[in-house]
PDB file of N, CA and C in Angstrom:
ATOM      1  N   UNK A   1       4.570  13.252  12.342  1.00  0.00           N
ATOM      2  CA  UNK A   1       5.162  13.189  11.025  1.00  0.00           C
ATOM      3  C   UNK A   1       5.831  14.507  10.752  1.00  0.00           C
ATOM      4  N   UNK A   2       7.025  14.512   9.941  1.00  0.00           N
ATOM      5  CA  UNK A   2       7.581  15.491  10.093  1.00  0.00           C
ATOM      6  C   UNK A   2       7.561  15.999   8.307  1.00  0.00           C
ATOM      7  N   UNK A   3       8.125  17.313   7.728  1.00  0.00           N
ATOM      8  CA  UNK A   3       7.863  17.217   6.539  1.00  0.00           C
ATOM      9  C   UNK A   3       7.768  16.014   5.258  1.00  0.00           C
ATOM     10  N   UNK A   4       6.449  16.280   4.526  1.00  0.00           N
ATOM     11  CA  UNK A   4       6.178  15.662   4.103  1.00  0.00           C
ATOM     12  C   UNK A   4       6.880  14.688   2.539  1.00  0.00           C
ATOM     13  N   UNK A   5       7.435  16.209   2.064  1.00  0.00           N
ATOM     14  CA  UNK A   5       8.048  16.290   1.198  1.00  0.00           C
ATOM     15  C   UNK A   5       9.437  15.275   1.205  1.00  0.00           C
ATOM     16  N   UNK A   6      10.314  14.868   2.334  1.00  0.00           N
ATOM     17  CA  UNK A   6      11.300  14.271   2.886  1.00  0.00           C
ATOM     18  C   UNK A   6      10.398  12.519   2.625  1.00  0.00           C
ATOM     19  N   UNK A   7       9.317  12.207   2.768  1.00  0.00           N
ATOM     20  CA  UNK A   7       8.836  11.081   2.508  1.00  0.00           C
ATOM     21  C   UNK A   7       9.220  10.154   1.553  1.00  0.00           C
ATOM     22  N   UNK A   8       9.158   8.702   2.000  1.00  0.00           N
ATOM     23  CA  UNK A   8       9.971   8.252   0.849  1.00  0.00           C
ATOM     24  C   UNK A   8       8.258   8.168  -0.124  1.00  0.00           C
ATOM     25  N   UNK A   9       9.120   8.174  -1.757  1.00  0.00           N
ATOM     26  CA  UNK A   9       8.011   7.906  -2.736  1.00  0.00           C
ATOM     27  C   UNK A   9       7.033   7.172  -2.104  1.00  0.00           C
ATOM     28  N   UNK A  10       5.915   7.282  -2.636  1.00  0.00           N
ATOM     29  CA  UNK A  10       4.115   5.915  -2.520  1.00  0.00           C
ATOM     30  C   UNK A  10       4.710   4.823  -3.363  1.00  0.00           C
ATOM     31  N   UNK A  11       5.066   5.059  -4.601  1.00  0.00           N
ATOM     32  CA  UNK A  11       5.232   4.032  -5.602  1.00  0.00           C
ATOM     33  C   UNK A  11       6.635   2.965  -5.077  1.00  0.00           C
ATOM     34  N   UNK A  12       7.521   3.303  -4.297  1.00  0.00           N
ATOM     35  CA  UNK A  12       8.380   2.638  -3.810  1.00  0.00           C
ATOM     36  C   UNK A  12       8.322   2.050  -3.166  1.00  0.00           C
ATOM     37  N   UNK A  13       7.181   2.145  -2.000  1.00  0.00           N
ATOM     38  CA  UNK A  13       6.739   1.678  -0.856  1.00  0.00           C
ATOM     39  C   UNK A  13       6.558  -0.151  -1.167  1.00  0.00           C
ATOM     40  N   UNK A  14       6.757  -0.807   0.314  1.00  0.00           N
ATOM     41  CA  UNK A  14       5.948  -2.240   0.183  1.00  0.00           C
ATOM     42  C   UNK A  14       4.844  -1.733   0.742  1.00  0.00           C
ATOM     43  N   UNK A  15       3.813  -2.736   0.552  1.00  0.00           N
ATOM     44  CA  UNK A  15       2.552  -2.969   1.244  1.00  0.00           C
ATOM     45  C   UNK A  15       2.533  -2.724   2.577  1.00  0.00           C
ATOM     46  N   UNK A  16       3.626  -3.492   3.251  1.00  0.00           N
ATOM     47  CA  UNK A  16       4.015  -3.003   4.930  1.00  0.00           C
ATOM     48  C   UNK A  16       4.460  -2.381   4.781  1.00  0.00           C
ATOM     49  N   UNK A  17       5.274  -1.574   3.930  1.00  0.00           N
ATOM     50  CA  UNK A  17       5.287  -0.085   4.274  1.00  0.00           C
ATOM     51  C   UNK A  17       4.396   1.195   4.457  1.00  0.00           C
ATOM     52  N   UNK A  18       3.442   0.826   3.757  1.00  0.00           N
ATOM     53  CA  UNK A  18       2.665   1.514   3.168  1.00  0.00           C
ATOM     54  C   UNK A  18       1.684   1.668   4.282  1.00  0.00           C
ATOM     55  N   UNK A  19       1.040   0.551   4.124  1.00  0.00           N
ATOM     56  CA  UNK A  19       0.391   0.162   5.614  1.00  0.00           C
ATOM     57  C   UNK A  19       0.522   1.186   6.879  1.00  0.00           C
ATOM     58  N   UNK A  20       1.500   0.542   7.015  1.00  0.00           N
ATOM     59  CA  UNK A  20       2.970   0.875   8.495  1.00  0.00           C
ATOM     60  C   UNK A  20       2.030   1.963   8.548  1.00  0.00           C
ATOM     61  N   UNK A  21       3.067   3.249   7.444  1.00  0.00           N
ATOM     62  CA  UNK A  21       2.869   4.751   7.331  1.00  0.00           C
ATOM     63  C   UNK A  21       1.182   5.293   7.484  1.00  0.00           C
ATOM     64  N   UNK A  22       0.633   4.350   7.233  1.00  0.00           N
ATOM     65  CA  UNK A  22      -0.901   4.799   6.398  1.00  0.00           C
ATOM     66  C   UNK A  22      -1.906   4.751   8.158  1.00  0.00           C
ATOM     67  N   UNK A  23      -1.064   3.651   8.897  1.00  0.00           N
ATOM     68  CA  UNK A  23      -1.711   3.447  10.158  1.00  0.00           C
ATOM     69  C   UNK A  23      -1.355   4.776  11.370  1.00  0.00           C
ATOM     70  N   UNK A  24      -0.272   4.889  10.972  1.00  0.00           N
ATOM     71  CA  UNK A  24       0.575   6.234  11.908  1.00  0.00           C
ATOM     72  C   UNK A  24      -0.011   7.711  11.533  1.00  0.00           C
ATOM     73  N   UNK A  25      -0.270   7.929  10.192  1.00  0.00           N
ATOM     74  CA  UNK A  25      -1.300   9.132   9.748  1.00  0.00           C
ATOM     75  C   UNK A  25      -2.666   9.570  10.621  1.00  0.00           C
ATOM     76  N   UNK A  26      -3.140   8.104  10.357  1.00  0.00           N
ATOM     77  CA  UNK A  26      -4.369   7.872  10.618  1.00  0.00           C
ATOM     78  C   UNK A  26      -4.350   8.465  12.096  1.00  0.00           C
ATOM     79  N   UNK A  27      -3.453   7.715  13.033  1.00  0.00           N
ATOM     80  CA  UNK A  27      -3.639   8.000  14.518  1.00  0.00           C
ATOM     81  C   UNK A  27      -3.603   9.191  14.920  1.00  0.00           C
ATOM     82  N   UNK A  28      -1.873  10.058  13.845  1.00  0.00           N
ATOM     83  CA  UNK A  28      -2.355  11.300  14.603  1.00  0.00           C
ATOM     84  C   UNK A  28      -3.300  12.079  13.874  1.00  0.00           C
ATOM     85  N   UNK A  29      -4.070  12.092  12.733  1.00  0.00           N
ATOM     86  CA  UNK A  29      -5.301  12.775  12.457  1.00  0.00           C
ATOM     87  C   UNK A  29      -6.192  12.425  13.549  1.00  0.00           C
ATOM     88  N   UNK A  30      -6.070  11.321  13.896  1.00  0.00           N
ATOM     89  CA  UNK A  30      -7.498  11.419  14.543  1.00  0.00           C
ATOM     90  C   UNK A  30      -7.226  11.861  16.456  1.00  0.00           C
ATOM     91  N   UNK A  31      -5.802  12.166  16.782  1.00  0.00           N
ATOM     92  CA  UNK A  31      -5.751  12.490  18.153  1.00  0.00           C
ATOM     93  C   UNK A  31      -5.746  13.807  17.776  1.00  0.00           C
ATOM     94  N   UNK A  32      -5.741  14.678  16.682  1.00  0.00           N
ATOM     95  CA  UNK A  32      -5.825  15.694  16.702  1.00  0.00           C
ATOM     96  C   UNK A  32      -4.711  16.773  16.787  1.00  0.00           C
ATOM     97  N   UNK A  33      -3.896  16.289  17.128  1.00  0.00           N
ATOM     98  CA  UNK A  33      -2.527  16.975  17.198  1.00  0.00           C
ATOM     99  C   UNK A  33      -1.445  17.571  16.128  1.00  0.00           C
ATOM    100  N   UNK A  34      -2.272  17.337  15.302  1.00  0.00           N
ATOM    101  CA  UNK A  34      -1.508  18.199  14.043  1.00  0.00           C
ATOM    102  C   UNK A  34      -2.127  19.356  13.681  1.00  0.00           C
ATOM    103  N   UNK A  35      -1.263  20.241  13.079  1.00  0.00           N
ATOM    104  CA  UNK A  35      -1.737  21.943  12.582  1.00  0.00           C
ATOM    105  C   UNK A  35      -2.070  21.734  11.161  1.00  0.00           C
ATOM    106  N   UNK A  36      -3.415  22.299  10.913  1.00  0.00           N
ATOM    107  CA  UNK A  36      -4.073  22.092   9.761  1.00  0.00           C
ATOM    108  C   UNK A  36      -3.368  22.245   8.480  1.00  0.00           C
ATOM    109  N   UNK A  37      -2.634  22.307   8.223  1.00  0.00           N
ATOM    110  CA  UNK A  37      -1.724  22.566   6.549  1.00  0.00           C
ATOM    111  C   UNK A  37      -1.180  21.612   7.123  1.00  0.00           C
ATOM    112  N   UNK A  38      -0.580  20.605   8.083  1.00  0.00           N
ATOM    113  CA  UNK A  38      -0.108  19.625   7.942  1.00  0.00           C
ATOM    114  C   UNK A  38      -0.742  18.112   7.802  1.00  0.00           C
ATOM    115  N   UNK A  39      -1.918  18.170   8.195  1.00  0.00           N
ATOM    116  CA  UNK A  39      -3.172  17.557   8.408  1.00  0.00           C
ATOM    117  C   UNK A  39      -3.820  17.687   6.956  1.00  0.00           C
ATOM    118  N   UNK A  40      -3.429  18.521   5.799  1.00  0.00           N
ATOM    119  CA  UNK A  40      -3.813  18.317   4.874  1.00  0.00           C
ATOM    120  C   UNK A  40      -3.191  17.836   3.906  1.00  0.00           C
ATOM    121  N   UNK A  41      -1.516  17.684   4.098  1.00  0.00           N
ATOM    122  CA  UNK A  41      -0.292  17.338   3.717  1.00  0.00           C
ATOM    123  C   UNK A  41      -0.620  15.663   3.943  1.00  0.00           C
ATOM    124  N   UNK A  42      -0.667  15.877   5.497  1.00  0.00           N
ATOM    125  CA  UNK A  42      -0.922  13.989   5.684  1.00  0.00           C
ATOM    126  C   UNK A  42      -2.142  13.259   5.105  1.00  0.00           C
ATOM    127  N   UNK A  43      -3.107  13.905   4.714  1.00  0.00           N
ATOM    128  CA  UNK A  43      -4.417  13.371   4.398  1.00  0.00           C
ATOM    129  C   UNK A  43      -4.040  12.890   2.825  1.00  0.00           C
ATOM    130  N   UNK A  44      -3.299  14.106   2.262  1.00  0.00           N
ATOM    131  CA  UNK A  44      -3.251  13.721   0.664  1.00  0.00           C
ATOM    132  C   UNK A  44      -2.189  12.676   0.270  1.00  0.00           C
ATOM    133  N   UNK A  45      -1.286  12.520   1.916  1.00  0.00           N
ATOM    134  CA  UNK A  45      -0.380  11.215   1.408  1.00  0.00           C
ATOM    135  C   UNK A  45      -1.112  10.283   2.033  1.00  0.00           C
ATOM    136  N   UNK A  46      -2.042  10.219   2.761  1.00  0.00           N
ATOM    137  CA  UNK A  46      -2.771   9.469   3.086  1.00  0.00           C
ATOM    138  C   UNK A  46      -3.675   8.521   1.757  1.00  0.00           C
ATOM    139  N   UNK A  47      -4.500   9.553   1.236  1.00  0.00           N
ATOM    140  CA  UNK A  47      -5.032   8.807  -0.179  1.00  0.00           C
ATOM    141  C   UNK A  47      -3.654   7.955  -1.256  1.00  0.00           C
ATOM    142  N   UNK A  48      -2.485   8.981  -0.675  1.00  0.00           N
ATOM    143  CA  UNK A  48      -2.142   7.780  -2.031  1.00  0.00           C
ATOM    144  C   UNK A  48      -1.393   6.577  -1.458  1.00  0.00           C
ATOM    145  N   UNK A  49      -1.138   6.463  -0.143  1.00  0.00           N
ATOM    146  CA  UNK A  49      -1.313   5.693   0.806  1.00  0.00           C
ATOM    147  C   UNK A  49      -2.121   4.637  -0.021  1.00  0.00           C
ATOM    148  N   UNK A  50      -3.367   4.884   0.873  1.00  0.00           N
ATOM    149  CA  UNK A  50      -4.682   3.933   0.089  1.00  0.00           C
ATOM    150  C   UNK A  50      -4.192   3.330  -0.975  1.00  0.00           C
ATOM    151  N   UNK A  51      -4.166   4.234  -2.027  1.00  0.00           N
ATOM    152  CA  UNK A  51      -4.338   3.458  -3.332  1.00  0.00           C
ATOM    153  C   UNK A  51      -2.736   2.830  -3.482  1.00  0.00           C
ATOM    154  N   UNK A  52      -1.936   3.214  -3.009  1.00  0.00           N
ATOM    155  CA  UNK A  52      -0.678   1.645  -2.918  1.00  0.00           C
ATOM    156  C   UNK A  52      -1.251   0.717  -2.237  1.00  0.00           C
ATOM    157  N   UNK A  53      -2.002   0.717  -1.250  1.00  0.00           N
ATOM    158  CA  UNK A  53      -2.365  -0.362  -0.550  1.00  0.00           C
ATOM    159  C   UNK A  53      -3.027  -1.335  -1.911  1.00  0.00           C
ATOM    160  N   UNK A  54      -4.190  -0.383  -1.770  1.00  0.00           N
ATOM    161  CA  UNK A  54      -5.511  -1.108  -2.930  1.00  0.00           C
ATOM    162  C   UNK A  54      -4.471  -1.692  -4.105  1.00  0.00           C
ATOM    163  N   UNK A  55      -3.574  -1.139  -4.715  1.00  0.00           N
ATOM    164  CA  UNK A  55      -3.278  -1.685  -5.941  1.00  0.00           C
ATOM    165  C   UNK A  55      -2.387  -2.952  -5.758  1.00  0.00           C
ATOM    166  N   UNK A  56      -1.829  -2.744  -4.519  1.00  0.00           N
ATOM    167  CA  UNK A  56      -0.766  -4.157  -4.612  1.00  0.00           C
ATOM    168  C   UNK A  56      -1.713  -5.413  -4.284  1.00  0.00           C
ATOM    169  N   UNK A  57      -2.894  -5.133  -3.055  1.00  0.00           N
ATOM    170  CA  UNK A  57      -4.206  -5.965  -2.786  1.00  0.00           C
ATOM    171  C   UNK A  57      -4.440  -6.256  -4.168  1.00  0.00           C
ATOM    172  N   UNK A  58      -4.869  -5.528  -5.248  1.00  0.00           N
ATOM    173  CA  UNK A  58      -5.422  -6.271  -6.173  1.00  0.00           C
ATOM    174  C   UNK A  58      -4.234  -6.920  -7.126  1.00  0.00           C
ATOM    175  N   UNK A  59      -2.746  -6.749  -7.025  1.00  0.00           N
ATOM    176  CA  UNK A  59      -1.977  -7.606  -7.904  1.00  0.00           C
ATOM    177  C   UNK A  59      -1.718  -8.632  -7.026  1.00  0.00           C
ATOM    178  N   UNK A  60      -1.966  -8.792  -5.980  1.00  0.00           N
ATOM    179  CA  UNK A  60      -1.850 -10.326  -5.104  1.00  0.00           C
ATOM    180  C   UNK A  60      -2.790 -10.997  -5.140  1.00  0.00           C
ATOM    181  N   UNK A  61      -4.206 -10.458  -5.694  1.00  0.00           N
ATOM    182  CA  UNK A  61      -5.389 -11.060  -5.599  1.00  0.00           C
ATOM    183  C   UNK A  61      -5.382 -11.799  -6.968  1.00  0.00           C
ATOM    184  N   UNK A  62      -4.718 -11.077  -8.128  1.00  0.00           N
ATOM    185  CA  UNK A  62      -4.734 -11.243  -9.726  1.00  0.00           C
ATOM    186  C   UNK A  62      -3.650 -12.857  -9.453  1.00  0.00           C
ATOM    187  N   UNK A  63      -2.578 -12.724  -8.596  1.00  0.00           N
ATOM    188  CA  UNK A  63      -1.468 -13.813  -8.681  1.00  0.00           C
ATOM    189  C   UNK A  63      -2.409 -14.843  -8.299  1.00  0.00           C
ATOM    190  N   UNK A  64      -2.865 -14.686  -7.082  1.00  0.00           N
ATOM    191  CA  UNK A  64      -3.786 -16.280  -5.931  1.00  0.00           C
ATOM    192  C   UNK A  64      -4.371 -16.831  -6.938  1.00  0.00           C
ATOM    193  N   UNK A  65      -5.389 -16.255  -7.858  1.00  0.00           N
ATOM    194  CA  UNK A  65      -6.145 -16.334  -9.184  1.00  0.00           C
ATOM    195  C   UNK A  65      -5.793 -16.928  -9.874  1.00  0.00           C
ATOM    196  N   UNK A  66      -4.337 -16.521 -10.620  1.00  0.00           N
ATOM    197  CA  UNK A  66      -3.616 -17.342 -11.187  1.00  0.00           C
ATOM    198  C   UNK A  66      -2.300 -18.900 -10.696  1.00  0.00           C
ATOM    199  N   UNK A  67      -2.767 -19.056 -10.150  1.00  0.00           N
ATOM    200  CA  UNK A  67      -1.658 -20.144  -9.407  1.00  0.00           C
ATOM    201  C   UNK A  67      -2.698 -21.157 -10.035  1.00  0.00           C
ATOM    202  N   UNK A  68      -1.711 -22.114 -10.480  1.00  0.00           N
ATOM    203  CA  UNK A  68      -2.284 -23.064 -11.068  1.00  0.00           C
ATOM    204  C   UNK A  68      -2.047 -24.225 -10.675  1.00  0.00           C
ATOM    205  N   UNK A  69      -3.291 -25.550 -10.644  1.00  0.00           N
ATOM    206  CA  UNK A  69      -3.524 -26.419  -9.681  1.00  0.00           C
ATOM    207  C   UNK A  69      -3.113 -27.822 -10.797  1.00  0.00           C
ATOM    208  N   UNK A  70      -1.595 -28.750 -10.636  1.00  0.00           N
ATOM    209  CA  UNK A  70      -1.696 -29.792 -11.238  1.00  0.00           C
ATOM    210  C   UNK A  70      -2.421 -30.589 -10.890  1.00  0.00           C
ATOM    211  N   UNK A  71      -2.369 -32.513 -12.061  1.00  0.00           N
ATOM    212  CA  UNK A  71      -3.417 -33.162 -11.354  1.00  0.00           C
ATOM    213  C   UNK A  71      -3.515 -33.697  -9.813  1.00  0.00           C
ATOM    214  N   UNK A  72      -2.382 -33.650  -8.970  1.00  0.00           N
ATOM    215  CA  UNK A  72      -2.304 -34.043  -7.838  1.00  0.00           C
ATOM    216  C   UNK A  72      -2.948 -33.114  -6.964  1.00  0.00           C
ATOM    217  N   UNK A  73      -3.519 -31.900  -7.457  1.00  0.00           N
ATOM    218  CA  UNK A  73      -4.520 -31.220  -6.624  1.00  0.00           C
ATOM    219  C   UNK A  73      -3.471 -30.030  -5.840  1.00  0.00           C
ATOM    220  N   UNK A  74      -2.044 -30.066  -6.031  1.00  0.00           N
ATOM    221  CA  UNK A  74      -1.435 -29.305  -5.588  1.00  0.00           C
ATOM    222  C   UNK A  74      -1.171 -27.976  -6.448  1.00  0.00           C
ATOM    223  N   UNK A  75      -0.627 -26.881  -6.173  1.00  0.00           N
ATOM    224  CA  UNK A  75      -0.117 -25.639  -6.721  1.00  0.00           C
ATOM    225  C   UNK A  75       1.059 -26.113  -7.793  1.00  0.00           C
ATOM    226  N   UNK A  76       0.594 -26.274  -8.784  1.00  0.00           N
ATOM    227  CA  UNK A  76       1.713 -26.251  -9.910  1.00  0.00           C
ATOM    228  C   UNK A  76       2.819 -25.152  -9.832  1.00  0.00           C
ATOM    229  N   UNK A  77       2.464 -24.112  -9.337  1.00  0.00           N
ATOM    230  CA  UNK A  77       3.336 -22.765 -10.121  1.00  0.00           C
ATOM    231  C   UNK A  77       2.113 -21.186 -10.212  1.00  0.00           C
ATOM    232  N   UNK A  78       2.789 -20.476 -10.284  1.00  0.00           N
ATOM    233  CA  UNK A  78       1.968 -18.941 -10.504  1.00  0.00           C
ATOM    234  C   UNK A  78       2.530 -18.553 -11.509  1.00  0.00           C
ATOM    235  N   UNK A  79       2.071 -17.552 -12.207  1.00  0.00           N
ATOM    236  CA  UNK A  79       2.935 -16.493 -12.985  1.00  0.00           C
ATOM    237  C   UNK A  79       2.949 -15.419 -12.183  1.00  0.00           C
ATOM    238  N   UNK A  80       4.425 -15.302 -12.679  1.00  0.00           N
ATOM    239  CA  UNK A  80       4.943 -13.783 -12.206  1.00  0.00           C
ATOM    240  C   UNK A  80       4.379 -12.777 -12.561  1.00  0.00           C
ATOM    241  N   UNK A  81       4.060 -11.735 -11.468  1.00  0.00           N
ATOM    242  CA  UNK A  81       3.528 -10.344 -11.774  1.00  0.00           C
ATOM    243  C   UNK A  81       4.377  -9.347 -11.695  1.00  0.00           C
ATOM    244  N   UNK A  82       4.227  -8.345 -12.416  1.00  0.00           N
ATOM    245  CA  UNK A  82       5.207  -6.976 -12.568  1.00  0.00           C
ATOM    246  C   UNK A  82       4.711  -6.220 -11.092  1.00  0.00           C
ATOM    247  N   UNK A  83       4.575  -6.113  -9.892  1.00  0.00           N
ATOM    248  CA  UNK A  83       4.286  -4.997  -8.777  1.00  0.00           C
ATOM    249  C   UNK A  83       3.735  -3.288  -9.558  1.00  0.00           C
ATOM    250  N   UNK A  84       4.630  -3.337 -10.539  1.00  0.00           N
ATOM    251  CA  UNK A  84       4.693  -1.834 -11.271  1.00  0.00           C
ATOM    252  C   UNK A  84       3.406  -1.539 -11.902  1.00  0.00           C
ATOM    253  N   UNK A  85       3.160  -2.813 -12.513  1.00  0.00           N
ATOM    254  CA  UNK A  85       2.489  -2.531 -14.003  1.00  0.00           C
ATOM    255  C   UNK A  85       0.748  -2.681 -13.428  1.00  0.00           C
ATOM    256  N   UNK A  86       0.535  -2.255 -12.247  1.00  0.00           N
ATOM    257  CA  UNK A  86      -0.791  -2.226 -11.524  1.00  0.00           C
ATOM    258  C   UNK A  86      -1.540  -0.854 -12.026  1.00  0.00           C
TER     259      UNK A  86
END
């Protein structure tokens, strides 16, 4: 990973993006190959990593929840969720 600062926003990210990035951190923290001020750079985009993950997990979990079942036993429809407003 190269400066951190050049990263695109957390809050912009998709889920596979987020992901993506969050899996590639992970690897090189753990092969070891990064110099410690950068390793602490990646760790703290690492957490907010996480919590894009966690928050869009829980506005997809809030939608499944809400999808609503007519009488034919099928998916009527969902309501729309804001991504943002997590």
């Amino acid at each position: 990973m190269t400066d951190t600062t050049a990263a695109p926003d957390v809050a912009a990210l998709t889920f596979e993006q987020a992901l993506a990035e969050l899996e590639t951190l992970v690897g090189r923290l753990e092969r070891g190959d990064v110099p410690l001020e950068e390793s602490i750079a990646a760790y703290e985009r690492g957490e907010a990593l996480k919590a894009r993950c966690a928050g869009l997990l829980s506005i997809a979990e809030a939608r499944v929840e809400k999808i609503r079942v007519g009488a034919d036993g099928r998916a009527a429809g969902t309501e729309a969720l804001d991504p943002d407003r997590a």
